[in-house]
C-alpha atoms as a PDB file:
ATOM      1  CA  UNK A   1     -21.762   9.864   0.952  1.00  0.00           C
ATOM      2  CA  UNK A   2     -22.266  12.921   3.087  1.00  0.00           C
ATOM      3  CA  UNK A   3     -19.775  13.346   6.475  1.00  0.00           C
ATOM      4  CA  UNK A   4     -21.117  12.867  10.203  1.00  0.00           C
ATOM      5  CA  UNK A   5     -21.333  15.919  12.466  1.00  0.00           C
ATOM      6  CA  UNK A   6     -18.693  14.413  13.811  1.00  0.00           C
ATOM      7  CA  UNK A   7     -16.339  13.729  10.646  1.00  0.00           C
ATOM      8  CA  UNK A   8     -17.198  17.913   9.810  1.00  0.00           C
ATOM      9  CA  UNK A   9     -16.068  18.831  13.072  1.00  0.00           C
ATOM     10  CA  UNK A  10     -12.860  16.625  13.566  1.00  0.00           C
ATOM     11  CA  UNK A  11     -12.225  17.917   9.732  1.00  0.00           C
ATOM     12  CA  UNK A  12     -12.201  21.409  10.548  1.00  0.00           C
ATOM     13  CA  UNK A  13     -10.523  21.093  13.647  1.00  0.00           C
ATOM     14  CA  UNK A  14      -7.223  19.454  11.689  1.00  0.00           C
ATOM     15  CA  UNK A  15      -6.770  23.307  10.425  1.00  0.00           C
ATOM     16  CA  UNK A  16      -5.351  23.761  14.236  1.00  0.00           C
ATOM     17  CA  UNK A  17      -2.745  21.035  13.210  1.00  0.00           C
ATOM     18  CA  UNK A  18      -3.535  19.326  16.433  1.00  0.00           C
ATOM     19  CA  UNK A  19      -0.812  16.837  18.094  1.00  0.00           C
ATOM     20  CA  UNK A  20      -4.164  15.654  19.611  1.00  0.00           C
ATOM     21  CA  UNK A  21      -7.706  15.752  18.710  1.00  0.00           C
ATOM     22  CA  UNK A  22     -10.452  14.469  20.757  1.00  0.00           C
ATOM     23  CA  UNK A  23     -14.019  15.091  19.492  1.00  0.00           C
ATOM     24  CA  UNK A  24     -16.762  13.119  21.493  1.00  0.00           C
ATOM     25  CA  UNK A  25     -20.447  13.467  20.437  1.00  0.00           C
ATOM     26  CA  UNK A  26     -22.441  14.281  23.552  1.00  0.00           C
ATOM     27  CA  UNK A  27     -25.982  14.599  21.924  1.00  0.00           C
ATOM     28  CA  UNK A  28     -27.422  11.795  23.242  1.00  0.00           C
ATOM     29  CA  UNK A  29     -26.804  12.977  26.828  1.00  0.00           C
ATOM     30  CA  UNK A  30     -28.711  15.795  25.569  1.00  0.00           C
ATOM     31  CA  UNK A  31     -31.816  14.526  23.912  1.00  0.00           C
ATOM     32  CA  UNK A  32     -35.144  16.315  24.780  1.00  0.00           C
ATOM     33  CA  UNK A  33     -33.723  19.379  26.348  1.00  0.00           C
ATOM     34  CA  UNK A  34     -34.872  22.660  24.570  1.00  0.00           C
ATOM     35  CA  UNK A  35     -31.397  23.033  23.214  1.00  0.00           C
ATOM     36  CA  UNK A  36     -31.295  19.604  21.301  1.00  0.00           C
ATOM     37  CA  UNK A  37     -34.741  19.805  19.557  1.00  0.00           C
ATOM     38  CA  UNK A  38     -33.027  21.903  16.650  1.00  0.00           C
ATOM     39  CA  UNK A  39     -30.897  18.560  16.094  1.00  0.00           C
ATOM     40  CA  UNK A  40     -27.648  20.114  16.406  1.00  0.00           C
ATOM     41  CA  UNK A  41     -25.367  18.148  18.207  1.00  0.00           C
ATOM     42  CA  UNK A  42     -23.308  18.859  22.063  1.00  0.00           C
ATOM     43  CA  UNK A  43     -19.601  17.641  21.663  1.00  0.00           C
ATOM     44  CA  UNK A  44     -16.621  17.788  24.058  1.00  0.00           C
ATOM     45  CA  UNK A  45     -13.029  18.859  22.529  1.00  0.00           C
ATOM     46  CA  UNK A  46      -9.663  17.974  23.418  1.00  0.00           C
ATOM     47  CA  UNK A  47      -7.179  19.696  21.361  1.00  0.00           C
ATOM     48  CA  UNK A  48      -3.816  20.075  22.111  1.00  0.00           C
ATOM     49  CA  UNK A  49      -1.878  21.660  19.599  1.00  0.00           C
ATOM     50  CA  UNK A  50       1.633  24.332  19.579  1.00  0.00           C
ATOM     51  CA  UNK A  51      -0.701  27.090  18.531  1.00  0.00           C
ATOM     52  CA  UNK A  52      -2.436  27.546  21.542  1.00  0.00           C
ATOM     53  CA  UNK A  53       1.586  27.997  22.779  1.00  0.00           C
ATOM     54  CA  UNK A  54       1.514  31.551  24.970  1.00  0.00           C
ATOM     55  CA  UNK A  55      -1.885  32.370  24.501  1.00  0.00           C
ATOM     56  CA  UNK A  56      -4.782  32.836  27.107  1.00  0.00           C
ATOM     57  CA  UNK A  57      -7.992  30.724  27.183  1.00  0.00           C
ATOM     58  CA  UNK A  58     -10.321  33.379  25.762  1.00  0.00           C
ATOM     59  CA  UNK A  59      -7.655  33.845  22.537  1.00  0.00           C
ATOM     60  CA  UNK A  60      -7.689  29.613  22.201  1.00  0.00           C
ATOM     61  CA  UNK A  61     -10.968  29.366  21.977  1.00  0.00           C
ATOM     62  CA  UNK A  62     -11.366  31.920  19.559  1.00  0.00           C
ATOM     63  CA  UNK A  63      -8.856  29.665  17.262  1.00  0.00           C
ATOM     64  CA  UNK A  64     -11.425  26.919  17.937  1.00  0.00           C
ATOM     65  CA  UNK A  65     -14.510  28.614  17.128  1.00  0.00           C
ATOM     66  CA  UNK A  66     -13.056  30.530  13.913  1.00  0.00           C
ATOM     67  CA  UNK A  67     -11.391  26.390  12.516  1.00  0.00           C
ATOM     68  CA  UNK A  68     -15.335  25.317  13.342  1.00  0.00           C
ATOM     69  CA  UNK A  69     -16.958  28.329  11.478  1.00  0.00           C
ATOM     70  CA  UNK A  70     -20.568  28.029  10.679  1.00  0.00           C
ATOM     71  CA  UNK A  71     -20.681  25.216  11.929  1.00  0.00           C
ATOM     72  CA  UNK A  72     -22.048  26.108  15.061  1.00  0.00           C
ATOM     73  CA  UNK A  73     -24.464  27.947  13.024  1.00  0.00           C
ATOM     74  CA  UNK A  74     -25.512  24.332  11.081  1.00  0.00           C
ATOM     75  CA  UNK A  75     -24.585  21.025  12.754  1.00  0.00           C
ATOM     76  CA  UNK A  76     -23.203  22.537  16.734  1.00  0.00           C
ATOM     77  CA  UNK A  77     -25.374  23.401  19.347  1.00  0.00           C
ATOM     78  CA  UNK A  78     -22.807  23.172  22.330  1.00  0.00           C
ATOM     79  CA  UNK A  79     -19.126  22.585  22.506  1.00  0.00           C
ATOM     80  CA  UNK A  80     -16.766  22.603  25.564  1.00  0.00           C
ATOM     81  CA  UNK A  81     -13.665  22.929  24.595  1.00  0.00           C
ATOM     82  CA  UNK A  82     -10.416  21.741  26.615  1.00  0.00           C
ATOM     83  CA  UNK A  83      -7.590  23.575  24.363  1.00  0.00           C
ATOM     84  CA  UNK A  84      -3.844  22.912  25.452  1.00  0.00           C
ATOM     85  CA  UNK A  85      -0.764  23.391  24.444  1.00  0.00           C
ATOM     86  CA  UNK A  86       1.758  20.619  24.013  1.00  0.00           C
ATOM     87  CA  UNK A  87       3.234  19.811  27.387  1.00  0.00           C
ATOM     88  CA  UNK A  88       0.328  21.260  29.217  1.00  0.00           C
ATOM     89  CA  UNK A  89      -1.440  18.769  31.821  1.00  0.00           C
ATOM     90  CA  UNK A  90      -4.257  17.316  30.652  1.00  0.00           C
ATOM     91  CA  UNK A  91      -7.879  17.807  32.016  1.00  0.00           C
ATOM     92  CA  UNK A  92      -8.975  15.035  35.000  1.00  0.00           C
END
């Protein structure tokens, strides 16, 4: 059996040993709009994990975009990301 979009994602995202991992498929909020006719999927992150500890935005989303690889290339169309480290207060 092949994985979900979703399973590949959440599977690559464990390499940023997340204390929390929240991967939500957006697509269908999505479907018909120029961006979604390729049939790669939106998805909203929520990672918090003690890697992103002292680092900037820009440098945590780089983590997040090199765990996801070509990914974004195959299966991801959009992601926003919400990356945190522990302790950090969570988005509203």
């Amino acid at each position: 059996m092949t994985a979900t979009r979703l399973e590949r994602l959440t599977m690559r995202l464990q390499a940023l040993e997340p204390d929390r991992l929240d991967v939500i498929d957006d697509s269908r909020h999505h479907a018909g709009h120029a961006g979604a006719a390729d049939g790669r999927g939106h998805f909203s992150l929520l990672v918090v994990s003690k890697r992103f500890a002292g680092l900037g935005t820009l440098h945590r989303h780089r983590l997040v975009y090199e765990a996801v690889g070509d990914l974004m290339t195959t299966d991801i169309h959009a992601l926003s990301i919400h990356a945190l480290a522990p302790g950090e207060p969570l988005p509203h």
